[in-house]
N, C-alpha and C. Protein backbone atom coordinates (compact mmCIF):
# COMPACT_ATOMS: atom_id res chain seq x y z
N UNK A 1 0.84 -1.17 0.00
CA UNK A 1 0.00 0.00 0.00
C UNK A 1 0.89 1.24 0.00
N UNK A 2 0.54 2.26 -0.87
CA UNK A 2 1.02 3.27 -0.92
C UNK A 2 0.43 4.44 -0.11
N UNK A 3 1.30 6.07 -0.03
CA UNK A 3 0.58 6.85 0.52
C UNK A 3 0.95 8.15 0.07
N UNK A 4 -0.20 8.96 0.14
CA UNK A 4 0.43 10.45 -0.58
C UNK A 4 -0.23 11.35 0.38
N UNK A 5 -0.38 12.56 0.17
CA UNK A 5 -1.13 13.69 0.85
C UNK A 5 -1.68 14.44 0.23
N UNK A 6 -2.35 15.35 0.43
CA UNK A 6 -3.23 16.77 -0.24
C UNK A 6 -3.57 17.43 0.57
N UNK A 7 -3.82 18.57 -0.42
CA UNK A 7 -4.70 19.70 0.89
C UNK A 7 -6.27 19.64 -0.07
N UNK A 8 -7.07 19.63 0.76
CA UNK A 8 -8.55 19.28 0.36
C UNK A 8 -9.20 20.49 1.14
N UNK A 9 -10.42 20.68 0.37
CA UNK A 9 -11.68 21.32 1.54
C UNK A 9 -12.95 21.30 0.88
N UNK A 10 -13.49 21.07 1.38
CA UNK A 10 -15.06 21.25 0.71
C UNK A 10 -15.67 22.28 -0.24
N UNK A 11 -14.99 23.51 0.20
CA UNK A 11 -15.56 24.30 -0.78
C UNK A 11 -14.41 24.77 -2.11
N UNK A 12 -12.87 24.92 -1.50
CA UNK A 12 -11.87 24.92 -2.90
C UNK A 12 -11.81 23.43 -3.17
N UNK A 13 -11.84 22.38 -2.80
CA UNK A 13 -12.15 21.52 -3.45
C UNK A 13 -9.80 20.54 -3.14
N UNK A 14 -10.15 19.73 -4.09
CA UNK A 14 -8.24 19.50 -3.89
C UNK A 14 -7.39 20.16 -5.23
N UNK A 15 -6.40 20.12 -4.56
CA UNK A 15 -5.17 20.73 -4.77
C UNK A 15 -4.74 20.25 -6.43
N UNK A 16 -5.05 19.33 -6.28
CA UNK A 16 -4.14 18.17 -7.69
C UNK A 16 -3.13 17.82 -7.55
N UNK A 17 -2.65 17.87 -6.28
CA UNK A 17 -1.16 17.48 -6.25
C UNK A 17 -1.44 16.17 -5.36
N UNK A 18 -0.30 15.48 -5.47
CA UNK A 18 -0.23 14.29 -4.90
C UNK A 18 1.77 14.39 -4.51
N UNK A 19 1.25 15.16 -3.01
CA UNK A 19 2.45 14.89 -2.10
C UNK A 19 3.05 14.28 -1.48
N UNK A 20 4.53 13.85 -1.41
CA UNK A 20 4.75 13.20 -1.22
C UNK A 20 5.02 13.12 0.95
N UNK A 21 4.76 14.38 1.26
CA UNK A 21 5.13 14.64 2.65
C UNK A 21 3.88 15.43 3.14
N UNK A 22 3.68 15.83 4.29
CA UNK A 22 2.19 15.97 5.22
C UNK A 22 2.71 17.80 5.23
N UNK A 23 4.52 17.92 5.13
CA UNK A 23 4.46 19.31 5.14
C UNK A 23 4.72 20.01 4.07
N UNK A 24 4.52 19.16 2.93
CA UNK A 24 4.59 19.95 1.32
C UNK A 24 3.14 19.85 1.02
N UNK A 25 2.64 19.31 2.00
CA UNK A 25 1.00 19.60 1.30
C UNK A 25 0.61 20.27 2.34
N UNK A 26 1.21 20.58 3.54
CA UNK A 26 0.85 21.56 4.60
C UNK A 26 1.30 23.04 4.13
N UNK A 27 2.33 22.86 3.23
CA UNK A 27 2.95 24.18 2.49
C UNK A 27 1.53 24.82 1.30
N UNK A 28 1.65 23.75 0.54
CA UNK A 28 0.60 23.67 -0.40
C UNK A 28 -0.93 24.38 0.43
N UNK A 29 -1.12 24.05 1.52
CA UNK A 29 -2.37 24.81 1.95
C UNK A 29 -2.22 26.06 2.00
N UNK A 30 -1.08 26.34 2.77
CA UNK A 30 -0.75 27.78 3.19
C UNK A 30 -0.64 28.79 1.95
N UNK A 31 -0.32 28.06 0.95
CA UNK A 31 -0.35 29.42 -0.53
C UNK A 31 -1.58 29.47 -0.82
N UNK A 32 -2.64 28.40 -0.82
CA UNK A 32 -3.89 28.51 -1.10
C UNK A 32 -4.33 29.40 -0.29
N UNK A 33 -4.29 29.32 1.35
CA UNK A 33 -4.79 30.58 1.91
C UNK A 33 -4.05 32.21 1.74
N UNK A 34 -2.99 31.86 1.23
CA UNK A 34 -2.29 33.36 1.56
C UNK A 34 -3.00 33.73 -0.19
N UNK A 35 -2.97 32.99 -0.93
CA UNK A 35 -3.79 33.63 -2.42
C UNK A 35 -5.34 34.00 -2.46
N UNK A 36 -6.09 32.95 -1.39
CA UNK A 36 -7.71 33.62 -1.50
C UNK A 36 -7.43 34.46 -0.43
N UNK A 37 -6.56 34.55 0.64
CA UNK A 37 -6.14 35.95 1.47
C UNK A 37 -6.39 37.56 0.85
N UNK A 38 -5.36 37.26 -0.07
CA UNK A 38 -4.87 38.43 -1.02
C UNK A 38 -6.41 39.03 -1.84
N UNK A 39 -7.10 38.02 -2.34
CA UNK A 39 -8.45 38.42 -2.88
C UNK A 39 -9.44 38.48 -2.09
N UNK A 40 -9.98 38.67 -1.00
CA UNK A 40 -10.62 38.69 -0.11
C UNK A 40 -11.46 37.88 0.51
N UNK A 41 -10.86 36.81 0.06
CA UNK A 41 -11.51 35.38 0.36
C UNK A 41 -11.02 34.64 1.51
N UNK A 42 -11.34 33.24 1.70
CA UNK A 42 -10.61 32.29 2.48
C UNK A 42 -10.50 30.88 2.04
N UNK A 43 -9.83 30.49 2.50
CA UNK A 43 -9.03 29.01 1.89
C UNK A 43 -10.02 28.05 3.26
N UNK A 44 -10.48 26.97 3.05
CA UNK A 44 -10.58 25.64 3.88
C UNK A 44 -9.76 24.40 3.75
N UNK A 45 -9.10 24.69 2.59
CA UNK A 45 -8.26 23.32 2.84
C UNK A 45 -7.48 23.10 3.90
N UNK A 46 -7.20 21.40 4.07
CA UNK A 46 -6.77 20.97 4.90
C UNK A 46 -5.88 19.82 4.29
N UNK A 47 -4.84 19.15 5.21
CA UNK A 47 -3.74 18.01 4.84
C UNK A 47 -4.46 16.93 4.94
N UNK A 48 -4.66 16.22 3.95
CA UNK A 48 -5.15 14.83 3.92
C UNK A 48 -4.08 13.49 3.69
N UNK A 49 -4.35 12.62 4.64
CA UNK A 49 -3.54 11.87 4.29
C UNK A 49 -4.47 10.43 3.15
N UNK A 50 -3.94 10.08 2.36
CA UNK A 50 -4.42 9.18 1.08
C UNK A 50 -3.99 7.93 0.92
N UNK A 51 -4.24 6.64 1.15
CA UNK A 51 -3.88 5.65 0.88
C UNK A 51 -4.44 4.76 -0.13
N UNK A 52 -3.51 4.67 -0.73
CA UNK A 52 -3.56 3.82 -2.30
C UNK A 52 -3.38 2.20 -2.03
N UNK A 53 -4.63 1.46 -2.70
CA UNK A 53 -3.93 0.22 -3.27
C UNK A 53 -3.45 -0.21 -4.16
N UNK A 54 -2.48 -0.60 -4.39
CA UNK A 54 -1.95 -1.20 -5.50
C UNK A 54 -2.85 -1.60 -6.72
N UNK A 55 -2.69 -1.86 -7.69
CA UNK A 55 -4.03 -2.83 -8.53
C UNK A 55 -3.20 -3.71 -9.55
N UNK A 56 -3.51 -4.97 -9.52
CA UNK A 56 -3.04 -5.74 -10.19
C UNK A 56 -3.65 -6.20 -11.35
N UNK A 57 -3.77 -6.73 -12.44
CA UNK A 57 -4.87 -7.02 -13.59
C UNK A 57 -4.30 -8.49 -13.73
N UNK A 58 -5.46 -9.73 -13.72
CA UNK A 58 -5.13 -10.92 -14.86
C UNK A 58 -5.11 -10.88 -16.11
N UNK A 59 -3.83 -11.62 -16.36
CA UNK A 59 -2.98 -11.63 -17.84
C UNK A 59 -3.44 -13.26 -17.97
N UNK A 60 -4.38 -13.69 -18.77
CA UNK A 60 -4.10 -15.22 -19.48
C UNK A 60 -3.58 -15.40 -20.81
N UNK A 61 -2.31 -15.80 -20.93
CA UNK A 61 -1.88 -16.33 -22.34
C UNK A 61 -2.03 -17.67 -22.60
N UNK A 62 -1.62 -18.45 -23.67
CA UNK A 62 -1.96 -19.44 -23.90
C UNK A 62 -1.69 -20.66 -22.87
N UNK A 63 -0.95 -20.73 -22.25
CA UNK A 63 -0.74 -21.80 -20.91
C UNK A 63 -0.08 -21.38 -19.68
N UNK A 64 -0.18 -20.15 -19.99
CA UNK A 64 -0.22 -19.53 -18.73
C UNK A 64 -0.75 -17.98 -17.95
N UNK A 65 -0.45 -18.19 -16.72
CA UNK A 65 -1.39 -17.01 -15.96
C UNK A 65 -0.86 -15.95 -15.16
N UNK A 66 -0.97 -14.89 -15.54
CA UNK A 66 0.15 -13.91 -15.17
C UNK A 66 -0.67 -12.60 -14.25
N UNK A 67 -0.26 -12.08 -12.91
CA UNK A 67 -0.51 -10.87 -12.13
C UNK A 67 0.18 -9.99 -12.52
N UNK A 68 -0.55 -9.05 -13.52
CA UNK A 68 0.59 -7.61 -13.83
C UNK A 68 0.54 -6.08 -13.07
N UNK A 69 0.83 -5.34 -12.64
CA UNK A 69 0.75 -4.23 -11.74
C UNK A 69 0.10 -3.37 -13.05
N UNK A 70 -0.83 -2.59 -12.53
CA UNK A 70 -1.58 -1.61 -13.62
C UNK A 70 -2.79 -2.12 -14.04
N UNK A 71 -3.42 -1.14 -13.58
CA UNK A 71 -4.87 -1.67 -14.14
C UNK A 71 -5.11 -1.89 -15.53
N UNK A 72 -4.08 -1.55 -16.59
CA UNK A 72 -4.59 -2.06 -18.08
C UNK A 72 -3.58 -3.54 -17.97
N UNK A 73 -2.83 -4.18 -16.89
CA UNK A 73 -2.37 -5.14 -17.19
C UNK A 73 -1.30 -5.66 -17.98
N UNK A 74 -0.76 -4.21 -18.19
CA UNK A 74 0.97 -3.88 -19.24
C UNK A 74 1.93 -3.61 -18.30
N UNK A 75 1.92 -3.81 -17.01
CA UNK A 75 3.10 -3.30 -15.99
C UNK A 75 3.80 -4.39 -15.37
N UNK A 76 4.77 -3.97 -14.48
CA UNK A 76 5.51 -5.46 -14.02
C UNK A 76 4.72 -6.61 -13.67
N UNK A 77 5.19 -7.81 -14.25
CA UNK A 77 4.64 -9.52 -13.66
C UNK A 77 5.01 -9.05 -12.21
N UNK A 78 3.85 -9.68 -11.68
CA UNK A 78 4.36 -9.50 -10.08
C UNK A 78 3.92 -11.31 -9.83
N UNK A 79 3.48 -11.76 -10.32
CA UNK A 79 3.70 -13.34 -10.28
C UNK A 79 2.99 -14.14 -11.61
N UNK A 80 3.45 -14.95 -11.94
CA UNK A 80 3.38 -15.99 -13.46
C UNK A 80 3.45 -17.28 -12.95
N UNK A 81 2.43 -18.23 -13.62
CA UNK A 81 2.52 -19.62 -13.28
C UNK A 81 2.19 -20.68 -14.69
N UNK A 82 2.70 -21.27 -15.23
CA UNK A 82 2.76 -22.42 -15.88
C UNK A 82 1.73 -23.46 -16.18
N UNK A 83 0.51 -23.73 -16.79
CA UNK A 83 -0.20 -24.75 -16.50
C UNK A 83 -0.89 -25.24 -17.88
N UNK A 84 -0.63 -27.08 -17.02
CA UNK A 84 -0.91 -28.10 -18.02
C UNK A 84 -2.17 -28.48 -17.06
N UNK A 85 -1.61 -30.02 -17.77
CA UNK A 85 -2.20 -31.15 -16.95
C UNK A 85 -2.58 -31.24 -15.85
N UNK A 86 -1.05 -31.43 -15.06
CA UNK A 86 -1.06 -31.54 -13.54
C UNK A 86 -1.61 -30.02 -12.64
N UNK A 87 -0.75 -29.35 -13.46
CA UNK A 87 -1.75 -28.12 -12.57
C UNK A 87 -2.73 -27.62 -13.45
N UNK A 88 -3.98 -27.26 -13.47
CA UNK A 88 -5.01 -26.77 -14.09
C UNK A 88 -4.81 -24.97 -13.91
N UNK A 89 -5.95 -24.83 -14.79
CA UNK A 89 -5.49 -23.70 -15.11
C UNK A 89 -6.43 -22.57 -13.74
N UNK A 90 -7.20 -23.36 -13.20
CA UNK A 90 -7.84 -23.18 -11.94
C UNK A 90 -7.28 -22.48 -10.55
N UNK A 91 -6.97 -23.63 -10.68
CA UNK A 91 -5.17 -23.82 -9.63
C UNK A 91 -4.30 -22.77 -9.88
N UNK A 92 -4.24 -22.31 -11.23
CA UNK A 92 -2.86 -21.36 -11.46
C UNK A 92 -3.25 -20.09 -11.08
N UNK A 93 -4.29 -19.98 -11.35
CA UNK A 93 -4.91 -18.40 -10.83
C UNK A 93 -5.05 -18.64 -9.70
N UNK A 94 -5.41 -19.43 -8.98
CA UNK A 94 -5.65 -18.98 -7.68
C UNK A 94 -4.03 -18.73 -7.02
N UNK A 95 -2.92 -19.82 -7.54
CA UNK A 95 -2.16 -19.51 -6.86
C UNK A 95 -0.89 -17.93 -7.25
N UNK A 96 -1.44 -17.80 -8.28
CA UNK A 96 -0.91 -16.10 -8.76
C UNK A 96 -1.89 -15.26 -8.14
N UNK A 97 -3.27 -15.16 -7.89
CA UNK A 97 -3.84 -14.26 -6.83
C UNK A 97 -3.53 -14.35 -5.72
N UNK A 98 -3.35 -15.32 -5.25
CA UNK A 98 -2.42 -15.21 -3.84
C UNK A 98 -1.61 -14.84 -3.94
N UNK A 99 -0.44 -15.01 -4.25
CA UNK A 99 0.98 -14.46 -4.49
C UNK A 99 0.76 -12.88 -4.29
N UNK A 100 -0.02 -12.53 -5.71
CA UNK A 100 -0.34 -11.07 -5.45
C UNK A 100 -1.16 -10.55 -4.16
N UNK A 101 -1.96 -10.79 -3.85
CA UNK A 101 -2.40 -10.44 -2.49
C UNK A 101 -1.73 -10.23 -1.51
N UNK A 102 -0.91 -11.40 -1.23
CA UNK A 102 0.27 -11.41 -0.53
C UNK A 102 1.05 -10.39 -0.38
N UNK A 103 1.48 -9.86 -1.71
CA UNK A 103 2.08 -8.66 -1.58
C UNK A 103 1.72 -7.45 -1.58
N UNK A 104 0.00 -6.91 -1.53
CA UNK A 104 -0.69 -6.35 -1.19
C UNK A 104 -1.31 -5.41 -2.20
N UNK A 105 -1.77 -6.11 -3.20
CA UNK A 105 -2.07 -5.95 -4.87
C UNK A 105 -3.80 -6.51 -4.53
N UNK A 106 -4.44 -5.20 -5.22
CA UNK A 106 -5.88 -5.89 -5.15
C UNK A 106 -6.05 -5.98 -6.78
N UNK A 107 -6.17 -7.70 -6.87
CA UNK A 107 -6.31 -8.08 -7.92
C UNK A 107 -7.51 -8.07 -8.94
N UNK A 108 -8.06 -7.22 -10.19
CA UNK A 108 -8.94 -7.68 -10.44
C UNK A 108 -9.15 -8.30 -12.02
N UNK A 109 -10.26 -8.90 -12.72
CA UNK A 109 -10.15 -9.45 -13.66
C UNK A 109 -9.83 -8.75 -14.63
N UNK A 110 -9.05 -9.33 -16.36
CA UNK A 110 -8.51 -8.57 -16.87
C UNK A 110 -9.97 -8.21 -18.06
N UNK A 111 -11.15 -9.26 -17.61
CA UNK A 111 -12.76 -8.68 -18.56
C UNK A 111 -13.53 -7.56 -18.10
């Protein structure tokens, strides 16, 4: 899981930035108020903290089953498995959704 920050408020609404620290988006508030300051306004934003999940997409190629990072499913293999016979192709996804889970990837289908 990832994490970023913003300055948000209900009525200016967010920032668009996606910070990487609680006091560059605590900075980020403070110009917002010192600019609707200057025009006779007022700022409500506030530091938000944001947590991201990962997203993983299923990749099936012809005999095998692949967890890729990115929701269109073009980003790093984060796990690939092999399947015939002995392992079905059942089996292979489940055990590449685990894998990914594991590493804290919310997996979803690539339809």
């Amino acid at each position: 899981m990832t994490m970023y920050y913003e300055a948000k408020g209900r009525i200016r609404g967010r920032c668009g930035h996606k910070h990487k620290s609680f006091f560059a988006a605590e900075k980020c508030c403070k110009r917002d108020m010192e600019g609707c300051k200057s025009q006779g306004g007022y700022s409500d934003r506030f530091v938000s903290e944001v947590e991201v999940t990962p997203i993983a997409k299923i990749v099936e190629l012809k005999n095998e089953v692949r967890v890729c990072a990115g929701e269109k499913g073009k980003g790093r293999i984060i796990s690939c498995c092999l399947w015939s016979g002995n392992l079905g192709r059942s089996a292979a996804l489940s055990q590449v959704i685990a894998t990914a889970e594991s590493q804290g990837y919310e997996v979803i289908d690539s339809e």
